[in-house]
Protein backbone atom coordinates (compact mmCIF):
# COMPACT_ATOMS: atom_id res chain seq x y z
CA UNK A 1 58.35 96.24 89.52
CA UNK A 2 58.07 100.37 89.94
CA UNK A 3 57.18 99.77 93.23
CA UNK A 4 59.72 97.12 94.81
CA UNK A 5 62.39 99.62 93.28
CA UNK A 6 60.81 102.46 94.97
CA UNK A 7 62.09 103.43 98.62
CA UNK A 8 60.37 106.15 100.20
CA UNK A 9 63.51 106.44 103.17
CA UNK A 10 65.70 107.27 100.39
CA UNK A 11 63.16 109.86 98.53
CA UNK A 12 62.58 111.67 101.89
CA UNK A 13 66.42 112.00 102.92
CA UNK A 14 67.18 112.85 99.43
CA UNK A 15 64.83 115.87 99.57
CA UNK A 16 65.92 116.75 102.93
CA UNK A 17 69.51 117.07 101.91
CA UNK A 18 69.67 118.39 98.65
CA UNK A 19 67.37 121.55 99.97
CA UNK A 20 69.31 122.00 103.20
CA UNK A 21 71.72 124.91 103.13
CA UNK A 22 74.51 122.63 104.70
CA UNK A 23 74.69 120.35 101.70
CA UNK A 24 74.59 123.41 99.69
CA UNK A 25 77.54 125.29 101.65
CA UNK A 26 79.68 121.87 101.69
CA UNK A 27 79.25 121.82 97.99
CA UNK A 28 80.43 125.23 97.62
CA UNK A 29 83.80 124.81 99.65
CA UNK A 30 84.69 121.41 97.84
CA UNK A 31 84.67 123.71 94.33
CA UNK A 32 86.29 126.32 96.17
CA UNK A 33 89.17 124.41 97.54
CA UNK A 34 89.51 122.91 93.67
CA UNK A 35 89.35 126.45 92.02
CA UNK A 36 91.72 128.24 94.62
CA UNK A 37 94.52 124.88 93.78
CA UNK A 38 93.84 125.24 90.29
CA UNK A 39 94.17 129.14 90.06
CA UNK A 40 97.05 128.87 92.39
CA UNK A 41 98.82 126.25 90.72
CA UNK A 42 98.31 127.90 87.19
CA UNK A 43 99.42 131.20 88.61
CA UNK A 44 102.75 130.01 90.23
CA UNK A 45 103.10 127.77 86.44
CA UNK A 46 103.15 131.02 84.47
CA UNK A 47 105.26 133.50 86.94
CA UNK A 48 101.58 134.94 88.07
CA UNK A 49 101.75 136.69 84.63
CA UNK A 50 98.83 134.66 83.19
CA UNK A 51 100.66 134.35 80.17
CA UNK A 52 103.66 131.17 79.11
CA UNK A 53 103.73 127.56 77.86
CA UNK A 54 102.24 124.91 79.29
CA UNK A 55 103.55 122.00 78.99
CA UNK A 56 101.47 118.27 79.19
CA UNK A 57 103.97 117.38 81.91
CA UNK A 58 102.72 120.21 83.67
CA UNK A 59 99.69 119.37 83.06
CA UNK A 60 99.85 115.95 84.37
CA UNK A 61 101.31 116.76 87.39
CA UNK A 62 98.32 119.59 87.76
CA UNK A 63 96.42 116.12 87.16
CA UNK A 64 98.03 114.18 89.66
CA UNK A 65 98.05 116.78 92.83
CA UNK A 66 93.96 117.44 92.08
CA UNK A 67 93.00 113.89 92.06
CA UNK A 68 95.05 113.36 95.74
CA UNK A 69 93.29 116.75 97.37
CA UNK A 70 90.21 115.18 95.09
CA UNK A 71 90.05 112.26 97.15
CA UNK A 72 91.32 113.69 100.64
CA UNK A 73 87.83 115.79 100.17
CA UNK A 74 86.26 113.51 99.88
CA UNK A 75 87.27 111.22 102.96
CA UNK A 76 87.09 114.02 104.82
CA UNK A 77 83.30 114.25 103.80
CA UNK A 78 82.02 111.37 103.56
CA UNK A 79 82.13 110.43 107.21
CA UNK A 80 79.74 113.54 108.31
CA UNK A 81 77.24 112.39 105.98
CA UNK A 82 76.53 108.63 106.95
CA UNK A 83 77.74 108.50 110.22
CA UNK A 84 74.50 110.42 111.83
CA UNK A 85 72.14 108.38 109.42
CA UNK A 86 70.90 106.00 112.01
CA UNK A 87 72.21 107.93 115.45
CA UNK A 88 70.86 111.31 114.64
CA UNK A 89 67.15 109.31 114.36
CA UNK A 90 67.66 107.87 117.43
CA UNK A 91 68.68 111.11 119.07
CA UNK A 92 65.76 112.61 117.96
CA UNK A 93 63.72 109.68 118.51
CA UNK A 94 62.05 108.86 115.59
CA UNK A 95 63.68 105.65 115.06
CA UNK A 96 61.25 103.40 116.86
CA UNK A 97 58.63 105.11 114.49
CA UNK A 98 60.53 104.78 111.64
CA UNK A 99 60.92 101.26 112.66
CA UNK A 100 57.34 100.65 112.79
CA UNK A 101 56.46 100.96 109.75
CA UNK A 102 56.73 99.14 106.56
CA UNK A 103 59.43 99.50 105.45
CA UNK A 104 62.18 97.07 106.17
CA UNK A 105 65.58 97.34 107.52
CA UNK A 106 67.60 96.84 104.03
CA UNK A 107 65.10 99.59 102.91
CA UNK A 108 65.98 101.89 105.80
CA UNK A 109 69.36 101.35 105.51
CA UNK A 110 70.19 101.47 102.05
CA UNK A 111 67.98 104.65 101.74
CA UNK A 112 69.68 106.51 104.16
CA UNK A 113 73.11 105.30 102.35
CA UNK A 114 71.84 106.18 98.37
CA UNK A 115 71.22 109.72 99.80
CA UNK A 116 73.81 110.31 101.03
CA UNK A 117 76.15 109.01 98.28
CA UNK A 118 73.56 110.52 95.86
CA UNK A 119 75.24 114.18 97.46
CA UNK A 120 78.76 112.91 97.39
CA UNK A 121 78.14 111.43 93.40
CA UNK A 122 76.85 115.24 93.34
CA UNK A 123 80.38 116.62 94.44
CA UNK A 124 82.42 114.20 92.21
CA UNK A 125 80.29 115.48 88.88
CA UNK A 126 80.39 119.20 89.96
CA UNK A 127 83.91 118.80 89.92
CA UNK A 128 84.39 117.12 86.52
CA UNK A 129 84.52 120.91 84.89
CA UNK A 130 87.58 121.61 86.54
CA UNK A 131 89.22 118.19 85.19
CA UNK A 132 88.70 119.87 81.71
CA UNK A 133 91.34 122.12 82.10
CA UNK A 134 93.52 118.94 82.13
CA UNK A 135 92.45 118.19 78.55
CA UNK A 136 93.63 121.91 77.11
CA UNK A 137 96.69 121.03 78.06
CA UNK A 138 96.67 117.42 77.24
CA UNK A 139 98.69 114.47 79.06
CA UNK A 140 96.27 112.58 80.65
CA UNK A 141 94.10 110.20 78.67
CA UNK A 142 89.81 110.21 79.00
CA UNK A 143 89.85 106.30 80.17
CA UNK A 144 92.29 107.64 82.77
CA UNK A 145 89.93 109.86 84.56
CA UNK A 146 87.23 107.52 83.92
CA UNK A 147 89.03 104.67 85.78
CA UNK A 148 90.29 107.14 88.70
CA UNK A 149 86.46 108.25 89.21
CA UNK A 150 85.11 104.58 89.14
CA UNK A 151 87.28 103.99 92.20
CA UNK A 152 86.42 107.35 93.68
CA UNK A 153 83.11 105.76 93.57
CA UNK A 154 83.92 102.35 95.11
CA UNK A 155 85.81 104.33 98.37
CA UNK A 156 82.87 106.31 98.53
CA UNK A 157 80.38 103.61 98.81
CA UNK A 158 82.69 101.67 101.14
CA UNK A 159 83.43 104.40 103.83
CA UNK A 160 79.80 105.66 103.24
CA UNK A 161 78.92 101.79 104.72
CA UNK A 162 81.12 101.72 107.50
CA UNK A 163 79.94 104.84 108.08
CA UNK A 164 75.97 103.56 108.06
CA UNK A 165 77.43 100.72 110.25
CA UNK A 166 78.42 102.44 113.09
CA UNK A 167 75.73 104.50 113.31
CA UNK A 168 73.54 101.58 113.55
CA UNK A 169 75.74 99.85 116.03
CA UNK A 170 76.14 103.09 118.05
CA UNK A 171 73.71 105.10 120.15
CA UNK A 172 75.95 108.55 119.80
CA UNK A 173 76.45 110.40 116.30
CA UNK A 174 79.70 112.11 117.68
CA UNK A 175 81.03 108.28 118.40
CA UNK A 176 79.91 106.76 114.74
CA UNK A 177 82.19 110.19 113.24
CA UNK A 178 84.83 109.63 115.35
CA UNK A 179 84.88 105.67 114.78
CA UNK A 180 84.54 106.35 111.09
CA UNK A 181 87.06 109.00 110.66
CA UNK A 182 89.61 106.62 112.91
CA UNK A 183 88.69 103.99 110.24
CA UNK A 184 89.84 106.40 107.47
CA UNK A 185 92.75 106.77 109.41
CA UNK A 186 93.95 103.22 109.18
CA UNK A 187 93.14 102.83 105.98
CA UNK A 188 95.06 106.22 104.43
CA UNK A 189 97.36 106.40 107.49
CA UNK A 190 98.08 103.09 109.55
CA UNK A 191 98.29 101.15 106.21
CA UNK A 192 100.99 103.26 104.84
CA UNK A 193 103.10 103.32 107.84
CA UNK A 194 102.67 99.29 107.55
CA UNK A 195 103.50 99.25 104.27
CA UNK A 196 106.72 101.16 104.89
CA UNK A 197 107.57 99.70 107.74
CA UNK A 198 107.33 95.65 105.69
CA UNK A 199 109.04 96.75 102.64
CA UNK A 200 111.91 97.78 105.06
CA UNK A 201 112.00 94.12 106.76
CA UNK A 202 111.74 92.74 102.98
CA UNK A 203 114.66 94.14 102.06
CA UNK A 204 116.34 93.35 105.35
CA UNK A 205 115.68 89.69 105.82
CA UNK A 206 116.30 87.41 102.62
CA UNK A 207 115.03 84.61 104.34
CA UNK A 208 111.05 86.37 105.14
CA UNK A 209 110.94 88.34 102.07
CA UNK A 210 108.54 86.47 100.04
CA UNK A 211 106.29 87.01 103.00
CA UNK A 212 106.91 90.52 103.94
CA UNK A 213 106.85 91.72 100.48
CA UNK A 214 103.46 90.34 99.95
CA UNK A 215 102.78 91.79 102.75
CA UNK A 216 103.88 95.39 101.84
CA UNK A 217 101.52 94.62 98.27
CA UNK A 218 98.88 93.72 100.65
CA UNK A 219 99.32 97.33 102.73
CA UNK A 220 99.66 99.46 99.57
CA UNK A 221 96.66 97.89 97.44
CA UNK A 222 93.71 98.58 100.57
CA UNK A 223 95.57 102.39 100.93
CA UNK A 224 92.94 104.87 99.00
CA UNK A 225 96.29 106.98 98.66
CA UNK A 226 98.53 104.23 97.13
CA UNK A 227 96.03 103.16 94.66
CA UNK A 228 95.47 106.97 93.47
CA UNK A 229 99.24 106.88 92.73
CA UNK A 230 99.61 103.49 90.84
CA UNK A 231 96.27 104.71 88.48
CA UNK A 232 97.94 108.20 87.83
CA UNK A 233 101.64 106.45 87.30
CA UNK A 234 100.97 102.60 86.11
CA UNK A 235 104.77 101.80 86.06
CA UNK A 236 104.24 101.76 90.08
CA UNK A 237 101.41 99.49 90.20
CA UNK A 238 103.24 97.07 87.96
CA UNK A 239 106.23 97.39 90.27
CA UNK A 240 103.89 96.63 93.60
CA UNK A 241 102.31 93.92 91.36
CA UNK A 242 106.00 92.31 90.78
CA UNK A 243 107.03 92.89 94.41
CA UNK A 244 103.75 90.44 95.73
CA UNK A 245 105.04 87.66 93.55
CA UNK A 246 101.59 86.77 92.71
CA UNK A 247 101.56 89.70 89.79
CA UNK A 248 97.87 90.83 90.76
CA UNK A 249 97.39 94.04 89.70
CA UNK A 250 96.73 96.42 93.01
CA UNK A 251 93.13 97.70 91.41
CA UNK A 252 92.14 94.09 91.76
CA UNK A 253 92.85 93.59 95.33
CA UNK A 254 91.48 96.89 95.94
CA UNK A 255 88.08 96.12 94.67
CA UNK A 256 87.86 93.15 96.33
CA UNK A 257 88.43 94.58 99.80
CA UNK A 258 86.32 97.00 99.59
CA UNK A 259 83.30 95.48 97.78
CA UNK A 260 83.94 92.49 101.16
CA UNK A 261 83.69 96.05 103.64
CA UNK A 262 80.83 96.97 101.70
CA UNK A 263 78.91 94.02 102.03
CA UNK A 264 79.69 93.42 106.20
CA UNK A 265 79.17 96.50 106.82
CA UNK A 266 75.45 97.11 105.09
CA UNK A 267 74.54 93.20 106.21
CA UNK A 268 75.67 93.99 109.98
CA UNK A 269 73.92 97.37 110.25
CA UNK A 270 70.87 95.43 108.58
CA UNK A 271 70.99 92.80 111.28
CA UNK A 272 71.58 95.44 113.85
CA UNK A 273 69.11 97.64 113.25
CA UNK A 274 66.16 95.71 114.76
CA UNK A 275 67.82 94.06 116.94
CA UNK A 276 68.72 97.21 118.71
CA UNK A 277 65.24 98.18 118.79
CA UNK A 278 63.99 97.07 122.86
CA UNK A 279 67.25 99.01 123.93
CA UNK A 280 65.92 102.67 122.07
CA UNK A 281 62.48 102.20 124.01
């Protein structure tokens, strides 16, 4: 059973990452940039005296702004970590030896993915110090932070595969980053604007709104950003949830999106990655 589980891709990357100095360096300047917002923010909170009350409201809105830089670090990661997986071998051309040996392609791909998330999971625990602070202060509930980091987990695992796809699919590392990062972009960016831009025609047109306004549910439950919001402030998922007529809570449609990208993504780099084989000779 030990051995099945074992992946020897994944044990090798894993090594080769967590004693590089770049993973160490990129760890480093995610708890900076936490520290420096935290310091900052409690400095500017007490008059940069050190000293005064803090309130929980202050607290929660100390909360709220960490989790959003929290997870625009980590989008802005992600992406250099799994898109070279499969272009930088072929680059360096190794992959037709890496291909020839025993291990299969789910093997090679999900190794390359598990060490990479295996860094970012790194990141997102380093950082859970820092979310203590929260607690002095109180008002923000443990099963809160619990269910924000779940789905810090979930986005991670789902841009980490499209990352690991276009790699695959790609011959170029700078064209995987650059796919994956425009990816991010329609998902935190494009999706918004949509979002903004239905809810207007919603409230316009009487006769479409059922439509558009499901619509406008369907933008804001894929957006990373919106779904950090409605998990921080509940009252504005129920409100998205009410707009969609269909009352489905947005974390619901959110993990079903992105546990579908997760799985075409991994199955298409998968079937890619042999088949792409003759053209690396």
């Amino acid at each position: 059973m030990m051995e099945r589980l074992y992946n020897p891709v994944f044990v090798k990357e894993l090594k080769l990452r967590f004693r590089s100095f770049k993973s160490f360096s990129g760890l480093i300047f995610y708890l900076a940039v936490l520290t420096i917002f935290i310091a900052g923010f409690l400095l500017i909170t007490t008059g940069f005296t050190g000293k005064g009350f803090f309130r929980p409201d202050t607290s929660f809105m100390m909360f709220a702004v960490l989790t959003i830089i929290q997870m625009a670090l980590v989008l802005f990661i992600t992406p250099s970590l799994t898109a070279g997986a499969i272009s930088s071998e072929r680059e360096k051309q190794t992959l037709n030896i890496l291909l020839t040996t025993t291990q299969s392609s789910m093997q090679i791909i999900v190794g390359k993915l598990l060490s990479s998330l295996a860094f970012l999971v790194l990141m997102l625990v380093a950082g859970l110090p820092l979310y203590s602070l929260v607690f002095l202060f109180g008002g923000v509930s443990p099963s809160q932070i619990a269910s924000i980091f779940s789905f810090y987990l979930l986005t991670v695992v789902a841009i980490g595969s499209i990352g690991v796809m276009f790699s695959t699919i790609t011959k170029r590392t700078i064209v995987a980053m650059i796919a994956t990062y425009g990816s991010i972009i329609f998902l935190g960016g494009i999706t918004a604007f949509f979002f903004f831009i239905t809810l207007a025609f919603s409230q316009m047109g009487a006769a479409t709104g059922s439509t558009q306004s499901f619509m406008a549910y369907f933008w804001a439950s894929i957006n990373p950003g919106a779904l950090i919001l409605t998990l921080i402030e509940p009252e504005m998922g129920r409100g998205l949830a009410e707009l969609s007529g269909i009352k489905l809570p947005v974390w619901v449609t959110y993990l079903i999106f992105y546990s579908i990208i997760i799985v075409l993504c991994l199955t298409l780099a998968i079937k890619k990655l042999r088949a792409n084989m003759k053209s690396n000779r």
